[in-house]
C-alpha atoms as a PDB file:
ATOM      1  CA  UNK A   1     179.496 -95.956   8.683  1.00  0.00           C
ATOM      2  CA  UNK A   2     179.566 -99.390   8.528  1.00  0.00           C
ATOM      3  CA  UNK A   3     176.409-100.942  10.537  1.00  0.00           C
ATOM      4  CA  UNK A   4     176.326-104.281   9.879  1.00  0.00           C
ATOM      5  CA  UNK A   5     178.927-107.398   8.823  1.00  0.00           C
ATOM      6  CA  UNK A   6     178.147-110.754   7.409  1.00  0.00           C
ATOM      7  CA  UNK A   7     181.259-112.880   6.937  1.00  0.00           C
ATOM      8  CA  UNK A   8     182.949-115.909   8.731  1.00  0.00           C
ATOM      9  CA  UNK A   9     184.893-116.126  12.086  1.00  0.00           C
ATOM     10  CA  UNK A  10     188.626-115.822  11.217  1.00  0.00           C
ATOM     11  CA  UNK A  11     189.791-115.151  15.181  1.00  0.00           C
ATOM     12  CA  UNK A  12     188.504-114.823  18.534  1.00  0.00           C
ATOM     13  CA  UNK A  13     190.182-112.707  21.281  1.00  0.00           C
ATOM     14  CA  UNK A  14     189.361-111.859  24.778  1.00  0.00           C
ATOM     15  CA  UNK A  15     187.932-108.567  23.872  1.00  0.00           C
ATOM     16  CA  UNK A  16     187.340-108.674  19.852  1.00  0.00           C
ATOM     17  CA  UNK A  17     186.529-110.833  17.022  1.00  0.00           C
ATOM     18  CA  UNK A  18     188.007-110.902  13.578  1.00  0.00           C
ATOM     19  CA  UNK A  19     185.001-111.044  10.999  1.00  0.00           C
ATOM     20  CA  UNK A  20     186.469-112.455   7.474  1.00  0.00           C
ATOM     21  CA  UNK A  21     184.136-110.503   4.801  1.00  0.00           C
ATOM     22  CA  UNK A  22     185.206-111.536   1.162  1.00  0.00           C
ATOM     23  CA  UNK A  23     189.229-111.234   1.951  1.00  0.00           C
ATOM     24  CA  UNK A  24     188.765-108.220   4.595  1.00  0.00           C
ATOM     25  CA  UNK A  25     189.178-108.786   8.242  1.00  0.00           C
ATOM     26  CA  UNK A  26     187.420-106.320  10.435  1.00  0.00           C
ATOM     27  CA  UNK A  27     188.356-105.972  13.690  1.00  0.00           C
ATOM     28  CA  UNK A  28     185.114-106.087  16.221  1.00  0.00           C
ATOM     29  CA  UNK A  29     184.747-105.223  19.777  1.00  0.00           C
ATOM     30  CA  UNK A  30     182.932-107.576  21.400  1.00  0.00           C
ATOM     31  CA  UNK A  31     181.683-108.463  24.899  1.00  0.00           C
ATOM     32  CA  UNK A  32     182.254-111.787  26.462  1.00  0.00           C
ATOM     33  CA  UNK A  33     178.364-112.976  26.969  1.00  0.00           C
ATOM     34  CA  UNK A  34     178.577-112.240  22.914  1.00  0.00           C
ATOM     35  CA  UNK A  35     181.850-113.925  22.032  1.00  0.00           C
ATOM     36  CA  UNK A  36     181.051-116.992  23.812  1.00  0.00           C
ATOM     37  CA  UNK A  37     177.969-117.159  21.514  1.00  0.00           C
ATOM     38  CA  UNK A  38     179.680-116.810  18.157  1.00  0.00           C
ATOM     39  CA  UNK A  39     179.958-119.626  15.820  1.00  0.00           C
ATOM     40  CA  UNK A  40     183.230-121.912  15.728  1.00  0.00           C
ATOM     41  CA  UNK A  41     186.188-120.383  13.612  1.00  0.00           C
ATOM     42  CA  UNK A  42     185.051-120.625   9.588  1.00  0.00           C
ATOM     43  CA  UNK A  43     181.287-120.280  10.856  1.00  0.00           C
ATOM     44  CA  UNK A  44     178.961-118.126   9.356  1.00  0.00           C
ATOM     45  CA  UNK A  45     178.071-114.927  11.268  1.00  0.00           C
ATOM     46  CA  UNK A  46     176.134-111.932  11.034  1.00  0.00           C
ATOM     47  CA  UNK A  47     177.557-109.298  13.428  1.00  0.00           C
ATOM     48  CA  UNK A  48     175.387-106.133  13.663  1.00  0.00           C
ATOM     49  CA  UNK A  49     178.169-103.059  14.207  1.00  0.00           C
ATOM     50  CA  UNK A  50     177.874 -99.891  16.222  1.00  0.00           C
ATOM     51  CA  UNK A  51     181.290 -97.554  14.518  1.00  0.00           C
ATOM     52  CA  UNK A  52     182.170 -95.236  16.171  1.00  0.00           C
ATOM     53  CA  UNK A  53     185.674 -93.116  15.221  1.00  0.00           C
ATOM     54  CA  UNK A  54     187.499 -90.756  17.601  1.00  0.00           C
ATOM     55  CA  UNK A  55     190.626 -88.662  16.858  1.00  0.00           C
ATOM     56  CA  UNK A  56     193.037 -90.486  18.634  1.00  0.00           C
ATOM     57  CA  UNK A  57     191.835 -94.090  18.493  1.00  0.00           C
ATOM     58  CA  UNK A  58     190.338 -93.783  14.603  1.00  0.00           C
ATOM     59  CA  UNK A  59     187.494 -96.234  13.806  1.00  0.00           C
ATOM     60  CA  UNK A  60     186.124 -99.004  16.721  1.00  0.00           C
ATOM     61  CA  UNK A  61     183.589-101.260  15.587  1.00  0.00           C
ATOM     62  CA  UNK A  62     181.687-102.900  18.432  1.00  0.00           C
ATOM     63  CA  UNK A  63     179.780-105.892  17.247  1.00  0.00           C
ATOM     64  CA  UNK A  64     176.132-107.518  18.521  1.00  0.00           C
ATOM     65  CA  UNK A  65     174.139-111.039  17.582  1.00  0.00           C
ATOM     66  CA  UNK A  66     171.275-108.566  17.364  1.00  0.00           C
ATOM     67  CA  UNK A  67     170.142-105.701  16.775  1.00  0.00           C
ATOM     68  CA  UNK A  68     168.433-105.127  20.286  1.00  0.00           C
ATOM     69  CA  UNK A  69     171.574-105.422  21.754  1.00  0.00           C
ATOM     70  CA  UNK A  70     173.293-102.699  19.625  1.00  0.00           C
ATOM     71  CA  UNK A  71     170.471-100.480  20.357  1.00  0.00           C
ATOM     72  CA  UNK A  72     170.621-101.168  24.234  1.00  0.00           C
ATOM     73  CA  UNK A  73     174.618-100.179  23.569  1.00  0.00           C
ATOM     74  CA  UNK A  74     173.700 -97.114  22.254  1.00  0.00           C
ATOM     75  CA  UNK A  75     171.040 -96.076  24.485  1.00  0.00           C
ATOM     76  CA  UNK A  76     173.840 -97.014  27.590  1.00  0.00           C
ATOM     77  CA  UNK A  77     176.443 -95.107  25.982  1.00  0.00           C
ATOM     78  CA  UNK A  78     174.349 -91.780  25.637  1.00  0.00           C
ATOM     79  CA  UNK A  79     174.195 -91.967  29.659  1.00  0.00           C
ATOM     80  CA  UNK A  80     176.799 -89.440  30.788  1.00  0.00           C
ATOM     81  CA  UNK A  81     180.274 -91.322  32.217  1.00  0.00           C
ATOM     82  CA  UNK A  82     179.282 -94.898  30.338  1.00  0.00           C
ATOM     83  CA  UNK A  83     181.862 -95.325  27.550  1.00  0.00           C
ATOM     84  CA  UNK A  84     182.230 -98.321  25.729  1.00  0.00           C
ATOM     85  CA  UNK A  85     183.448-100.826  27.790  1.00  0.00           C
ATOM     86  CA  UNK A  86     181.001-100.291  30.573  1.00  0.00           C
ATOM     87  CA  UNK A  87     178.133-101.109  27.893  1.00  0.00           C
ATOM     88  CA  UNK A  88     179.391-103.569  26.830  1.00  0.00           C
ATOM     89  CA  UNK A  89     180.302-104.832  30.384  1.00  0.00           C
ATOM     90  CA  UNK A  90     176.307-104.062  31.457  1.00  0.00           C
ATOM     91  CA  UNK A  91     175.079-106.701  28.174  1.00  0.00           C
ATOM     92  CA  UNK A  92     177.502-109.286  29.602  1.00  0.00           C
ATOM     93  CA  UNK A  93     175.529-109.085  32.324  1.00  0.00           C
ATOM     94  CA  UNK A  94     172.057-107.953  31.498  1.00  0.00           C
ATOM     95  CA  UNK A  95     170.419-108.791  28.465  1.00  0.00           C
ATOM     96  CA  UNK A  96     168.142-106.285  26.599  1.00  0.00           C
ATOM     97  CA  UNK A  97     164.640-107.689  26.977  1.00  0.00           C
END
């Protein structure tokens, strides 16, 4: 599984970034707090990547500026009823310490 992207900022969404590594764009959940925080488009970025691949969706990548918040992801998503987008929603609010 992929764990971790280095690569430049092709696009910024409301709810993912596209991470330009040497021609291929990957597709990266993201929450806001960590959006707002990425480098202008063309910047530099190393994104650290939880993957995680389900029958019907395929493979999600949801991307961090470090690594303690993609182990505070995990660590909310392993509590029973928090998917995704409710860790991700926590980090926006509350940062790992």
């Amino acid at each position: 599984m992929i764990g971790r992207l280095r690569g430049q900022v092709a696009e910024i969404g409301e709810e993912e970034a596209l991470i330009d590594v040497m021609g291929v764009g990957y597709l990266v959940r993201c929450g806001a707090r960590t959006l707002s925080r990425l480098p202008e488009l063309g910047g530099e970025v190393v994104v650290h990547v939880e993957s995680q691949f389900g029958e019907q969706t395929g493979l999600r990548l949801y991307g961090f500026l470090s690594r303690e918040e993609r182990r505070a992801f995990v660590m909310l998503k392993d509590i029973q009823g928090v998917g995704p987008k409710a860790a991700l929603a926590v980090l926006d609010v509350l940062a790992p310490p």
